[in-house]
C-alpha atoms as a PDB file:
ATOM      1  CA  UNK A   1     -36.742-199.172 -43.421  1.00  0.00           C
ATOM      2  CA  UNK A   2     -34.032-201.982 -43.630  1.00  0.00           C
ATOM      3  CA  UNK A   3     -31.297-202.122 -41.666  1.00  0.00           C
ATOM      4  CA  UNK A   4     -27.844-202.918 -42.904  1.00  0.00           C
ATOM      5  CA  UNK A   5     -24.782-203.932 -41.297  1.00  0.00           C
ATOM      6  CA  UNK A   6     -21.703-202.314 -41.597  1.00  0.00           C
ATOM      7  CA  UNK A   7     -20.352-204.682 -43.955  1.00  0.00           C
ATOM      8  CA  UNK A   8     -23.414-204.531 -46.302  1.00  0.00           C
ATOM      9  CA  UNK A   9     -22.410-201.482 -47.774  1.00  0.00           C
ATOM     10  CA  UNK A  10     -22.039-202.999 -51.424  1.00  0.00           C
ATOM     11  CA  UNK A  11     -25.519-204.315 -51.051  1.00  0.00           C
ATOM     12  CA  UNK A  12     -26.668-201.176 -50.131  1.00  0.00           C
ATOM     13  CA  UNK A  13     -25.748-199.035 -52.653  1.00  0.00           C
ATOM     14  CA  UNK A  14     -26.923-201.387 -54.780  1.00  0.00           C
ATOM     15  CA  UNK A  15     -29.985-201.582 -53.681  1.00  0.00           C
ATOM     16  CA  UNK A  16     -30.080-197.673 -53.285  1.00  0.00           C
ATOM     17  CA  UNK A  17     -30.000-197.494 -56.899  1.00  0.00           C
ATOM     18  CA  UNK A  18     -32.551-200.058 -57.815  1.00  0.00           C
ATOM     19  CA  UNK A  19     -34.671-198.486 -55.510  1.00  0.00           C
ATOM     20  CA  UNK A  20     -33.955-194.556 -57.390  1.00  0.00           C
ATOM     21  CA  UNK A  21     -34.492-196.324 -60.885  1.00  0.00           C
ATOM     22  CA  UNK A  22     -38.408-197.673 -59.643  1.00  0.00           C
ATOM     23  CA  UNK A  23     -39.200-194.793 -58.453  1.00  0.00           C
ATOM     24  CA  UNK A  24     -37.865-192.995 -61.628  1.00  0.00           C
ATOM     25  CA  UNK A  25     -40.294-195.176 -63.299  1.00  0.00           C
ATOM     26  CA  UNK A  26     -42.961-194.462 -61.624  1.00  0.00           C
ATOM     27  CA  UNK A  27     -43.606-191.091 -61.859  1.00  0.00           C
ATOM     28  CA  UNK A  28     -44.401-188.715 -64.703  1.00  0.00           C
ATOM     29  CA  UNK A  29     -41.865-189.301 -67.021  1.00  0.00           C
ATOM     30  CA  UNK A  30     -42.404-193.195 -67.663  1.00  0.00           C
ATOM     31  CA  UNK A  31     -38.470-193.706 -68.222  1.00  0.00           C
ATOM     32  CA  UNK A  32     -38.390-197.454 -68.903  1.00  0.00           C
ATOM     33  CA  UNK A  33     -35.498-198.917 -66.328  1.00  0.00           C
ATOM     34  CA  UNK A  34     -36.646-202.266 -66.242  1.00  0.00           C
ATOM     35  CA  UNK A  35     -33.174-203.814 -67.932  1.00  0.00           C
ATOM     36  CA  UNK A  36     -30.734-202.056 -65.570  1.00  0.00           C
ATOM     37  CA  UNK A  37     -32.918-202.642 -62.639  1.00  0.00           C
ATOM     38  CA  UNK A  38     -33.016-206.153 -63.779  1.00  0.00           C
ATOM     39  CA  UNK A  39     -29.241-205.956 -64.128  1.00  0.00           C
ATOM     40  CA  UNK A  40     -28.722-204.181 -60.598  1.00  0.00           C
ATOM     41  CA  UNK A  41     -30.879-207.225 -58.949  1.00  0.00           C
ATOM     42  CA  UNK A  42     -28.403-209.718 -60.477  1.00  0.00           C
ATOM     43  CA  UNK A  43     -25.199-208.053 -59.301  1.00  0.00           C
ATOM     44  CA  UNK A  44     -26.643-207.499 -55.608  1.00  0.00           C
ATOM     45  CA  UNK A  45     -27.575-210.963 -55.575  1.00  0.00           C
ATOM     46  CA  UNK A  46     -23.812-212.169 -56.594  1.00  0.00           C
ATOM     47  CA  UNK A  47     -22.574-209.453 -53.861  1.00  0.00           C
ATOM     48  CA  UNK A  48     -24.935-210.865 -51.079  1.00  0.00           C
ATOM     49  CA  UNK A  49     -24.152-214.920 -52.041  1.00  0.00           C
ATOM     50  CA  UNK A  50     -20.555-213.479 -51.808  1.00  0.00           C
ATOM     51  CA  UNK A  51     -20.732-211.936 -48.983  1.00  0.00           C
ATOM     52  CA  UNK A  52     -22.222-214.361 -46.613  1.00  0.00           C
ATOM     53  CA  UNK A  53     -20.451-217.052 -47.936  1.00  0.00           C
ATOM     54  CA  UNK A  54     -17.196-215.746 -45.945  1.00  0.00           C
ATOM     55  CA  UNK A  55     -18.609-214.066 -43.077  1.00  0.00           C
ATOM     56  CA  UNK A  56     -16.348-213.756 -40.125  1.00  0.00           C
ATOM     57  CA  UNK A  57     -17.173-214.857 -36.763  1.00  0.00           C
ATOM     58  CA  UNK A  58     -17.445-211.051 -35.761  1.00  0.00           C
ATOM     59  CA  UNK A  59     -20.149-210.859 -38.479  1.00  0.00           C
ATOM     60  CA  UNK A  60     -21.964-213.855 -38.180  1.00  0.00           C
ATOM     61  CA  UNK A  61     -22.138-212.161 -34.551  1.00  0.00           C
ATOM     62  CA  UNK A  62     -23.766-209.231 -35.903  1.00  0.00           C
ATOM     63  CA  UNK A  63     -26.184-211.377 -38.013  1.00  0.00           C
ATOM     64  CA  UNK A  64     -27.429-213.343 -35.217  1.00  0.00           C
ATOM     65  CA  UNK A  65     -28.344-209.601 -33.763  1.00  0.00           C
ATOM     66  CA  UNK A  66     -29.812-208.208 -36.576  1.00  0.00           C
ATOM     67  CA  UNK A  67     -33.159-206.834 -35.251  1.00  0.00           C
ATOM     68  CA  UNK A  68     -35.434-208.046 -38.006  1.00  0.00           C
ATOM     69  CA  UNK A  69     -33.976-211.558 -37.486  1.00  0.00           C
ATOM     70  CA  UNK A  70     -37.345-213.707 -36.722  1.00  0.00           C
ATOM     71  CA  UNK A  71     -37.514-214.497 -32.833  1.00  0.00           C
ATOM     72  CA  UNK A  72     -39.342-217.176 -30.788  1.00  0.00           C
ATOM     73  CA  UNK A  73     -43.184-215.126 -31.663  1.00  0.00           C
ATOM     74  CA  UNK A  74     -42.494-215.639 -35.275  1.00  0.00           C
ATOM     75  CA  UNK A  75     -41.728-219.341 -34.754  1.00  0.00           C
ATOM     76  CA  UNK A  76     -44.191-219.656 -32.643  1.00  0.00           C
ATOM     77  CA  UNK A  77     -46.885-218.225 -34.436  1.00  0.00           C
ATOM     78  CA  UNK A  78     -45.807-219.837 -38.162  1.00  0.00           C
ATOM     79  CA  UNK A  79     -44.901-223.413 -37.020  1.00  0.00           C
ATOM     80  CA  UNK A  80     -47.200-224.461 -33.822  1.00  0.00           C
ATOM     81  CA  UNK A  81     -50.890-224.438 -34.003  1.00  0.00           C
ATOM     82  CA  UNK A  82     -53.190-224.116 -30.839  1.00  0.00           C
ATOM     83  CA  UNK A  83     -49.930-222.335 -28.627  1.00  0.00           C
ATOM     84  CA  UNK A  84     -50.979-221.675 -25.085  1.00  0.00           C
ATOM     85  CA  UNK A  85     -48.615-219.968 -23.236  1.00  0.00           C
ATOM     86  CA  UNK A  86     -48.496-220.503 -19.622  1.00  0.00           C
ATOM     87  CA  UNK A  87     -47.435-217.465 -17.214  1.00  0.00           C
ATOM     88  CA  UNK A  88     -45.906-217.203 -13.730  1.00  0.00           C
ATOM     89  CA  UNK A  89     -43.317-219.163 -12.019  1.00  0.00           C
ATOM     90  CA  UNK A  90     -45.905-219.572  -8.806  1.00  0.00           C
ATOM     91  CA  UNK A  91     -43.352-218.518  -6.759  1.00  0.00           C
ATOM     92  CA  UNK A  92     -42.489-214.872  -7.421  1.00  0.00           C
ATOM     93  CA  UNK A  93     -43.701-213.544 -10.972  1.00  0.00           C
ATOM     94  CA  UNK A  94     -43.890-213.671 -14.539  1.00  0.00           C
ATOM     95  CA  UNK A  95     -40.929-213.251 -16.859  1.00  0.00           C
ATOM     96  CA  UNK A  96     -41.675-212.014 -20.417  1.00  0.00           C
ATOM     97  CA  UNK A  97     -37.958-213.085 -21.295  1.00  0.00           C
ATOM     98  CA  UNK A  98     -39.079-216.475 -21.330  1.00  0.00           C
ATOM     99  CA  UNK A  99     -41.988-217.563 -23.452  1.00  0.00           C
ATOM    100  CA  UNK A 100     -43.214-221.261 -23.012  1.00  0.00           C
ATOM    101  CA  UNK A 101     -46.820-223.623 -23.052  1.00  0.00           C
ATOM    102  CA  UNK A 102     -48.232-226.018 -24.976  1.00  0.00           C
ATOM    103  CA  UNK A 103     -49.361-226.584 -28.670  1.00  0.00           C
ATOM    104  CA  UNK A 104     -49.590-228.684 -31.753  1.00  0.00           C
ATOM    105  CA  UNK A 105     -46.734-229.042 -34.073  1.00  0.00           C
ATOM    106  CA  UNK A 106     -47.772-230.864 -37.085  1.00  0.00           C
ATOM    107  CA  UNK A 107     -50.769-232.372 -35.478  1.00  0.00           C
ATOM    108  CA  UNK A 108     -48.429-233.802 -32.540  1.00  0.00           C
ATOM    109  CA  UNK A 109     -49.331-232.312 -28.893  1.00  0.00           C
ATOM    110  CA  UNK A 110     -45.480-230.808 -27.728  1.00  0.00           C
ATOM    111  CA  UNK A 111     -44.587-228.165 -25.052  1.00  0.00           C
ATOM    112  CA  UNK A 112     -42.469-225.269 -25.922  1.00  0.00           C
ATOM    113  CA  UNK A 113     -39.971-222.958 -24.589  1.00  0.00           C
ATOM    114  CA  UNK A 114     -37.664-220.114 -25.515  1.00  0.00           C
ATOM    115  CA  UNK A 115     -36.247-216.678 -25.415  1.00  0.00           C
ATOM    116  CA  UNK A 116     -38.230-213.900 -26.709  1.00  0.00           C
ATOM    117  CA  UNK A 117     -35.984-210.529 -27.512  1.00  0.00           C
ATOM    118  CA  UNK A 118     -38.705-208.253 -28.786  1.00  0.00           C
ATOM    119  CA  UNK A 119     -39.279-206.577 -32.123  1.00  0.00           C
ATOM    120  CA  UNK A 120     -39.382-202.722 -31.436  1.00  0.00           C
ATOM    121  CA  UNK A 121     -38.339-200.855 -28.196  1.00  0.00           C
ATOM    122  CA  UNK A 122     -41.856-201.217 -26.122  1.00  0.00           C
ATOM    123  CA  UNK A 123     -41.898-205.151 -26.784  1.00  0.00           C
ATOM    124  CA  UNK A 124     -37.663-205.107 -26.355  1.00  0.00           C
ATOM    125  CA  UNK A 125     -38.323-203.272 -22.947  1.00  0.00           C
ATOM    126  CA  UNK A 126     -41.407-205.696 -21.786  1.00  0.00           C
ATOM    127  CA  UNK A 127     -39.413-209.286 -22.762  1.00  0.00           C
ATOM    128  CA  UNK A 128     -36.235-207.466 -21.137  1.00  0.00           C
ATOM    129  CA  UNK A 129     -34.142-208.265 -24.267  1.00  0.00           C
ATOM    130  CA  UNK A 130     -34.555-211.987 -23.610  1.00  0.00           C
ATOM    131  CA  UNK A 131     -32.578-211.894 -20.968  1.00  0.00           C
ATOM    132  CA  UNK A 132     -34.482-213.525 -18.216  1.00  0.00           C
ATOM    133  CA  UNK A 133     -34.640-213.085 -14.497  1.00  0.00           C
ATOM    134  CA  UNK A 134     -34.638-216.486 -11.976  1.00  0.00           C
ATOM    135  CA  UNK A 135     -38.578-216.888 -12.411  1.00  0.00           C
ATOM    136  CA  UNK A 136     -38.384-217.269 -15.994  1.00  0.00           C
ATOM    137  CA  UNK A 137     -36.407-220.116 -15.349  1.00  0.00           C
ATOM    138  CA  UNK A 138     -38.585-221.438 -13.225  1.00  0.00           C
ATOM    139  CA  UNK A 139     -41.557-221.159 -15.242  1.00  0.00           C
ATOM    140  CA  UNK A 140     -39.447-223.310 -17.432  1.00  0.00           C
ATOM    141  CA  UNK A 141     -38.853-226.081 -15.248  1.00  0.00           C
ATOM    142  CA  UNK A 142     -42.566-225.922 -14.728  1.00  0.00           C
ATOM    143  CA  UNK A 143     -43.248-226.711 -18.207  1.00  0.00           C
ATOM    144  CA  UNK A 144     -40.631-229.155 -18.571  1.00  0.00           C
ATOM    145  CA  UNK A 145     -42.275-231.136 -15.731  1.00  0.00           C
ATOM    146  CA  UNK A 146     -45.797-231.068 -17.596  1.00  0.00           C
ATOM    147  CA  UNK A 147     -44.139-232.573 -20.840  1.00  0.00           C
ATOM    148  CA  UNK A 148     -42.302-234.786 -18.806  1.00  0.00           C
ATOM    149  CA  UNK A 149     -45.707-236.121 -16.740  1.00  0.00           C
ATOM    150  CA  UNK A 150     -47.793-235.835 -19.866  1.00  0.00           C
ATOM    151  CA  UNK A 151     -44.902-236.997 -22.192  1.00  0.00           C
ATOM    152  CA  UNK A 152     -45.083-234.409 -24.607  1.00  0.00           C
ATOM    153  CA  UNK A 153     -41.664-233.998 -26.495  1.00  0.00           C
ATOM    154  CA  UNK A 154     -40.256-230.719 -25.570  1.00  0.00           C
ATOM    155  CA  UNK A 155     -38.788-228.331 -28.023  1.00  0.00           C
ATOM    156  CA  UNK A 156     -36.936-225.147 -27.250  1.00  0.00           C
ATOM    157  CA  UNK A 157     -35.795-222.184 -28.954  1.00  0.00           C
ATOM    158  CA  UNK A 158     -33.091-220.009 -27.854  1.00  0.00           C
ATOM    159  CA  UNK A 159     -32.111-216.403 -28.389  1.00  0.00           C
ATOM    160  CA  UNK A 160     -30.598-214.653 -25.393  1.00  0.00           C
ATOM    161  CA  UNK A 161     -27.118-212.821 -24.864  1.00  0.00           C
ATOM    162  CA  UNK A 162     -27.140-214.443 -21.404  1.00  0.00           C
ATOM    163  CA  UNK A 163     -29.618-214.562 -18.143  1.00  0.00           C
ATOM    164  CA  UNK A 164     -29.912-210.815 -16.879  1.00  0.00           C
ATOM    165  CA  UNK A 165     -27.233-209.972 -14.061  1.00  0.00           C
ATOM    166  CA  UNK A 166     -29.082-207.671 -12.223  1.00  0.00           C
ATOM    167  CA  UNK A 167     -28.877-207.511  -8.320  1.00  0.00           C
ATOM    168  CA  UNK A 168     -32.313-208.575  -7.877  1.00  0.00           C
ATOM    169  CA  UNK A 169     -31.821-211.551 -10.289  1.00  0.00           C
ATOM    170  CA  UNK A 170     -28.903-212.710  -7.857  1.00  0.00           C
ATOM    171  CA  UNK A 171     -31.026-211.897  -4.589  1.00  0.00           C
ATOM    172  CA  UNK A 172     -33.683-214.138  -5.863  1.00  0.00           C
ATOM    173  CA  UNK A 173     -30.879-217.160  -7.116  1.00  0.00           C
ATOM    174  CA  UNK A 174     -30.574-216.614 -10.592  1.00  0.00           C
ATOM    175  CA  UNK A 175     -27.231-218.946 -10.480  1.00  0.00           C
ATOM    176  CA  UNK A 176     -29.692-221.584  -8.795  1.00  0.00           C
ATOM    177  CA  UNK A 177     -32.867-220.950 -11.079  1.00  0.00           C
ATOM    178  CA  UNK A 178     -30.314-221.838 -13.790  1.00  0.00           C
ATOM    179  CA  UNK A 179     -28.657-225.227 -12.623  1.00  0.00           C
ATOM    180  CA  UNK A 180     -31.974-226.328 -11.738  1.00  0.00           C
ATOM    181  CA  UNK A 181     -33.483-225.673 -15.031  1.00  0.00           C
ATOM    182  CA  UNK A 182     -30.491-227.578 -16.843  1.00  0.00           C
ATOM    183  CA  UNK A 183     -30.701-230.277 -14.111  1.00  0.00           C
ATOM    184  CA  UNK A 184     -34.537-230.726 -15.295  1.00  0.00           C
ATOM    185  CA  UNK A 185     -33.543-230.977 -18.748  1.00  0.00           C
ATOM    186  CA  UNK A 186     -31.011-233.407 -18.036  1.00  0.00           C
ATOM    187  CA  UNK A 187     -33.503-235.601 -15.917  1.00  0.00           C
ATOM    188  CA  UNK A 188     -36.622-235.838 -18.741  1.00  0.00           C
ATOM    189  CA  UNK A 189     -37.988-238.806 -20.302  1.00  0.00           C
ATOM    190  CA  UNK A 190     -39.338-237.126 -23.028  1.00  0.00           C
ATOM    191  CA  UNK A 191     -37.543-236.461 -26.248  1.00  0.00           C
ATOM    192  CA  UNK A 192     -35.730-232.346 -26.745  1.00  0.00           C
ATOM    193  CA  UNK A 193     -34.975-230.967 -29.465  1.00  0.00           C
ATOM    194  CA  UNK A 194     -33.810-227.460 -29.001  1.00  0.00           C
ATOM    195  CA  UNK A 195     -32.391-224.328 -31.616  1.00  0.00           C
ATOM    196  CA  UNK A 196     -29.819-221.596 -31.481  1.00  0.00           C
ATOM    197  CA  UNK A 197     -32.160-219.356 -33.531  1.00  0.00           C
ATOM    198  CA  UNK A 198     -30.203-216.321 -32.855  1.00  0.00           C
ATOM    199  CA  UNK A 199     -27.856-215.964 -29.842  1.00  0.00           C
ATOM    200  CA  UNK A 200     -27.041-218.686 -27.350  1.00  0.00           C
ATOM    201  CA  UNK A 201     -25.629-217.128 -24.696  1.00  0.00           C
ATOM    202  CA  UNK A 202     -23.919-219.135 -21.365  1.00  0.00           C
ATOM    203  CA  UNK A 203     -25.725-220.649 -19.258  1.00  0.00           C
ATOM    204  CA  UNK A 204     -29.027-218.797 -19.786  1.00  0.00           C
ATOM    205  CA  UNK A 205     -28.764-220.489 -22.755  1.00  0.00           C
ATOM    206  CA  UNK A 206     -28.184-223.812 -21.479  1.00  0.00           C
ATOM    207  CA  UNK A 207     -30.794-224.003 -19.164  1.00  0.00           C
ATOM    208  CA  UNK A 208     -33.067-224.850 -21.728  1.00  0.00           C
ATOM    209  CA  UNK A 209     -30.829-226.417 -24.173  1.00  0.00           C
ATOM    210  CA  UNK A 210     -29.562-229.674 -22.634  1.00  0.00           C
ATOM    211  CA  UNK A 211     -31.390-231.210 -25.714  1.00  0.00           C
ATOM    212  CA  UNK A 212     -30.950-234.746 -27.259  1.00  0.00           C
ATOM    213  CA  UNK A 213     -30.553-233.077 -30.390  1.00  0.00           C
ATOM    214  CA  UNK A 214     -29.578-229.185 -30.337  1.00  0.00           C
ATOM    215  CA  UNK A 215     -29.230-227.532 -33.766  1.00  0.00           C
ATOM    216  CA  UNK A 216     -28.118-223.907 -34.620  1.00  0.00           C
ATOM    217  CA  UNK A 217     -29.115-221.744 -37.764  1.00  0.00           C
ATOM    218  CA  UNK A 218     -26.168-221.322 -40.299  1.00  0.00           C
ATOM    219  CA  UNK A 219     -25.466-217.647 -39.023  1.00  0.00           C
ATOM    220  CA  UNK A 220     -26.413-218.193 -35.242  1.00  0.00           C
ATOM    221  CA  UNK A 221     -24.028-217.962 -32.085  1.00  0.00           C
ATOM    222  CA  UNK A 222     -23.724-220.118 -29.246  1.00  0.00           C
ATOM    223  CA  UNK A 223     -20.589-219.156 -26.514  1.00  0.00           C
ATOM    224  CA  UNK A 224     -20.363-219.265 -22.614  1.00  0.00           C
ATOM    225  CA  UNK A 225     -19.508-215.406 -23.021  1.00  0.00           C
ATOM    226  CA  UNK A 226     -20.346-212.735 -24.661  1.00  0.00           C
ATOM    227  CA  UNK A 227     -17.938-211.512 -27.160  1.00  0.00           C
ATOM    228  CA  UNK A 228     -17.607-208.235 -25.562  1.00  0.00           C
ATOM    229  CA  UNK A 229     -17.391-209.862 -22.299  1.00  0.00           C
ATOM    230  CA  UNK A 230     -14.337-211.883 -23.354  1.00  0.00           C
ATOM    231  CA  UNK A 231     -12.428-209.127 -24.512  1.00  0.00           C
ATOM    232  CA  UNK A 232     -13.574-207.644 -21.315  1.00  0.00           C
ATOM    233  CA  UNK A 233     -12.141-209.889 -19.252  1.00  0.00           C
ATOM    234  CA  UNK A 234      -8.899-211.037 -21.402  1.00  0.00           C
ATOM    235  CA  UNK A 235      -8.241-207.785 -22.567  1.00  0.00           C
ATOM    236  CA  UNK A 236      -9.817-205.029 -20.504  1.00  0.00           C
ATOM    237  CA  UNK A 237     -11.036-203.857 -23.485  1.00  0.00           C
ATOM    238  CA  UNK A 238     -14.559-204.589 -24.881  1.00  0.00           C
ATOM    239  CA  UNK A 239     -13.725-202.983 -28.148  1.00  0.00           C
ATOM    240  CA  UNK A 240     -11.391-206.126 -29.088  1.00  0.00           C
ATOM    241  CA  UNK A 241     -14.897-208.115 -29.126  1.00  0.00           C
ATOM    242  CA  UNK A 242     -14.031-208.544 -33.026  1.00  0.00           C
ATOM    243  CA  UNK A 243     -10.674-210.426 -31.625  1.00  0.00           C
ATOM    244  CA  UNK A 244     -12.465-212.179 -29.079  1.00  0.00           C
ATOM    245  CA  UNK A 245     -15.066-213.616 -31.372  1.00  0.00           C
ATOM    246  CA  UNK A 246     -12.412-214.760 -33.751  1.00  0.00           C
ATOM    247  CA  UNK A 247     -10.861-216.796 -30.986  1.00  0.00           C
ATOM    248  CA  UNK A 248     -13.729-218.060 -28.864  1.00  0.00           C
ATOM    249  CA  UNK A 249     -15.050-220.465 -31.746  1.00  0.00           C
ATOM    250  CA  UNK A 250     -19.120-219.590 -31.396  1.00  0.00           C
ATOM    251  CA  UNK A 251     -20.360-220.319 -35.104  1.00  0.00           C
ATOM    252  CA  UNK A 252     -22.326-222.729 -35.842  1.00  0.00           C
ATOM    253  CA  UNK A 253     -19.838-224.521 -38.531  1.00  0.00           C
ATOM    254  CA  UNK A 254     -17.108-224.397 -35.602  1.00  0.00           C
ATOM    255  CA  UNK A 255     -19.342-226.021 -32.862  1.00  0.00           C
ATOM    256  CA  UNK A 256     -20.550-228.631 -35.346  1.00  0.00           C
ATOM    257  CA  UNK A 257     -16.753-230.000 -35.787  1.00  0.00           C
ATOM    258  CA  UNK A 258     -16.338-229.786 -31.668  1.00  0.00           C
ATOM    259  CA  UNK A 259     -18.878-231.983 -31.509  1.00  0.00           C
ATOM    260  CA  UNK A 260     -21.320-229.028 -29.391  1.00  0.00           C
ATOM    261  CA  UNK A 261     -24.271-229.633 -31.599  1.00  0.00           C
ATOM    262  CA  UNK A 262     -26.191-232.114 -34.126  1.00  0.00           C
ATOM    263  CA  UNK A 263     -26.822-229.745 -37.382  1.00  0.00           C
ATOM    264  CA  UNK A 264     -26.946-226.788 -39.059  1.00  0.00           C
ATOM    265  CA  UNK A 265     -29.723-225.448 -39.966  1.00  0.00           C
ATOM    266  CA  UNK A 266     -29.125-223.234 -43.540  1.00  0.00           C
ATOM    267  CA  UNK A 267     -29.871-219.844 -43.587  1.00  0.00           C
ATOM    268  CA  UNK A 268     -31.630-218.180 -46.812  1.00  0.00           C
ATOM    269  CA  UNK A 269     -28.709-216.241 -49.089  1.00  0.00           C
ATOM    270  CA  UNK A 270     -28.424-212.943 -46.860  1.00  0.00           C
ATOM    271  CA  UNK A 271     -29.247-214.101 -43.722  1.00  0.00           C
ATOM    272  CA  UNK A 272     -32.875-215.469 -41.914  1.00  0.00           C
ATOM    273  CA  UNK A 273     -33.590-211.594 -41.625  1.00  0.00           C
ATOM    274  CA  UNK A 274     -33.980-211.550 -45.345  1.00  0.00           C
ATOM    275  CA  UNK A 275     -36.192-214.755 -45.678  1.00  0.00           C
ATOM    276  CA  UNK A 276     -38.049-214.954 -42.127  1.00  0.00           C
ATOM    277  CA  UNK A 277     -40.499-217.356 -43.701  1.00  0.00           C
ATOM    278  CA  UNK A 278     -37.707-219.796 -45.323  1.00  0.00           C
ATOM    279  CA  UNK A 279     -35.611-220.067 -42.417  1.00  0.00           C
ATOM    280  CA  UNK A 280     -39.037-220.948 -40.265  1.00  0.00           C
ATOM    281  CA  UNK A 281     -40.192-223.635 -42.543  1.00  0.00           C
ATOM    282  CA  UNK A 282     -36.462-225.084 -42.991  1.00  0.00           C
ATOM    283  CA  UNK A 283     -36.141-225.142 -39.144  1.00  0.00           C
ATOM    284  CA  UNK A 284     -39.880-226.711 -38.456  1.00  0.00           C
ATOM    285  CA  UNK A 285     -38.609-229.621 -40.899  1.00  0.00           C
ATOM    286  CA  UNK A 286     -35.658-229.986 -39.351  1.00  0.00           C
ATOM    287  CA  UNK A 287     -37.053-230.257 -35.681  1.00  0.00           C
ATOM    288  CA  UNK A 288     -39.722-232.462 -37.166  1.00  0.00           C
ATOM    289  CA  UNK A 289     -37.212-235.143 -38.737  1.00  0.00           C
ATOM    290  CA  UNK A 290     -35.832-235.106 -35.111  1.00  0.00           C
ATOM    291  CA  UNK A 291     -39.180-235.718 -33.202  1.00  0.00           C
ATOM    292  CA  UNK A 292     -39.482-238.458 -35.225  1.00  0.00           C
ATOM    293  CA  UNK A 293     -36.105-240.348 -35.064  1.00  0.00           C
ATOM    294  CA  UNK A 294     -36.526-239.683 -31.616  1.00  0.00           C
ATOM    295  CA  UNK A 295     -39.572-241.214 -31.042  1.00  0.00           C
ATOM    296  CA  UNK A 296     -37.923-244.533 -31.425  1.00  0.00           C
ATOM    297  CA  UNK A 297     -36.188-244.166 -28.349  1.00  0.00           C
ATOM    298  CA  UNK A 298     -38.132-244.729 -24.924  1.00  0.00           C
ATOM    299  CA  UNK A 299     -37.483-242.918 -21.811  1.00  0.00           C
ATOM    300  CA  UNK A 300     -35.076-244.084 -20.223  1.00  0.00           C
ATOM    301  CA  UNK A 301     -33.182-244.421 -23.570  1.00  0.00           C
ATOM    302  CA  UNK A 302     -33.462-240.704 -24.443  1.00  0.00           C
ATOM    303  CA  UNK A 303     -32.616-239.729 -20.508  1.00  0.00           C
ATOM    304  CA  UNK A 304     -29.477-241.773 -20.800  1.00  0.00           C
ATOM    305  CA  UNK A 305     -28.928-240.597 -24.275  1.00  0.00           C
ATOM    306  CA  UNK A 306     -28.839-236.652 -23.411  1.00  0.00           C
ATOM    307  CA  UNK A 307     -26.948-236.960 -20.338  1.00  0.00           C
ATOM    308  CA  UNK A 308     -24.080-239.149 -21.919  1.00  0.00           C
ATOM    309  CA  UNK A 309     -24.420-236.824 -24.896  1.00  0.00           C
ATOM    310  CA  UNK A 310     -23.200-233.640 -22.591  1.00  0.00           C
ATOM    311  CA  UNK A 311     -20.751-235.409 -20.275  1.00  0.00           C
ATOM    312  CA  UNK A 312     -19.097-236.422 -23.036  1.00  0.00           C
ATOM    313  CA  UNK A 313     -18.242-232.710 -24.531  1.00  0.00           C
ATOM    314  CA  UNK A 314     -14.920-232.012 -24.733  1.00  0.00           C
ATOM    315  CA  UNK A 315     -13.378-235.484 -23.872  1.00  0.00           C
ATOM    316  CA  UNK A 316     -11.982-236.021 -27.627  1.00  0.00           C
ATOM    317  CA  UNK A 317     -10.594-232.409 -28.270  1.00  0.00           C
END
């Protein structure tokens, strides 16, 4: 069954009816509704390119949660061939938060890495929302050091509302895990191209992110807090997230003009949940047309590149 947001309502009824008229079609009666069906289709398509064409940052929030958005296994599965995922941090354990090995992409050996949320509650549970613990960062450095030996081009693909808090996470040096994986990222002489595919949250975003060219889909969101954990904080009052994400600037269009990221990558009318298979094959062209202006650049180029690239954030606001 499809899930709709709160301010899908007009699609939904819409779409409610089309779906009465079919099945008042199909049964016994052979009642011919093919011209209003037709005629319902058209309108919900006008309400949907309506819609999403002023979407507030509060629901461009709530699109880049929708829970039949495509996540890192979709990618993973529809644009790399030969993915072998590599497990364990060798230090502690393995994090299912954090997927990441080698493949093919487009015939070209690369090394990828990103945050896997889950699908349903058993596979939500098991990748711990894609929030991930200190030794999924770890396993990330780990593969970032294998690209960067075998110079594979790295891509990454983040969806996370943040690294997970817990007290064990901090026991083990989450805060460390994390500076070290963005210090890796920082340090590689092989080129990284990394996407906000869904949420980009803080600094478990970062961590794998420091990219020489970071893109974000059209209805993605990419913040140092949560919504909810602004409002928290400035208001005492997590309900005033819808304030919050008005004021924190985390869309993609926003971040673009701050000078935060390279592109946008466009989003099918209705959001990537609509079109999984679009939105893939629109993002594998885009991170190919990077790979390849990027391949001009040696190492030491694209190392100097990226790090000048992030110091330089925020120095002409």
């Amino acid at each position: 069954m499809y899930t709709y947001l709160d301010f899908e309502k007009p699609i939904s009824d819409l779409e409610a009816k089309i779906h009465e008229l079919k099945t008042l079609a199909t049964d016994d009666r052979g009642v011919d509704t093919a011209d209003e069906v037709q005629r319902l289709e058209t309108r919900v398509n006008e309400a949907m390119a309506d819609i999403y064409a002023k979407l507030t940052p509060w629901q461009k929030t709530q699109v880049a949660r929708h829970s039949s958005r495509p996540h890192f296994s979709d990618y993973a599965r529809s644009l790399f061939e030969e993915f072998t995922p590599l497990a364990g941090d060798r230090t502690y354990a393995e994090d299912a938060a954090i997927q990441a090995g080698l493949a093919r992409f487009r015939g070209q050996p690369v090394a990828i890495i990103g945050q896997e949320k889950g699908n349903d509650t058993k596979s939500r549970i098991e990748h711990n929302f894609g929030s991930a613990r200190p030794e999924g960062y770890r396993k990330a450095i780990r593969v970032m050091e294998l690209a960067d030996r075998f110079s594979l081009p790295l891509v990454t693909l983040i969806d996370t509302a943040g690294a997970y808090p817990g007290i064990g996470a901090e026991r083990r040096g989450q805060a460390e895990a994390i500076a070290r994986s963005t210090e890796t990222c920082l340090n590689l002489r092989v080129p990284i191209v990394s996407v906000v595919i869904g949420e980009g949250g803080s600094g478990g975003a970062i961590a794998i992110a420091t990219g020489n060219r970071v893109y974000m889909l059209e209805h993605s969101i990419y913040s140092v807090i949560s919504p909810e954990g602004a409002a928290s904080i400035l208001w005492r009052d997590s309900g005033r997230a819808k304030d919050a994400a008005t004021n924190m600037k985390i869309t993609a269009e926003d971040l673009k003009q701050l000078g935060i990221i390279d592109g946008i990558v466009r989003e099918p009318v209705g959001g990537a949940h609509r079109n999984p298979e679009a939105v893939i094959e629109t993002t594998g062209a885009t991170i190919a047309s990077a790979l390849k202006d990027l391949a001009k650049s040696d190492g030491d180029t694209l190392r100097r590149q990226r790090r000048e690239k992030f110091l330089e954030m925020g120095r002409k606001i």
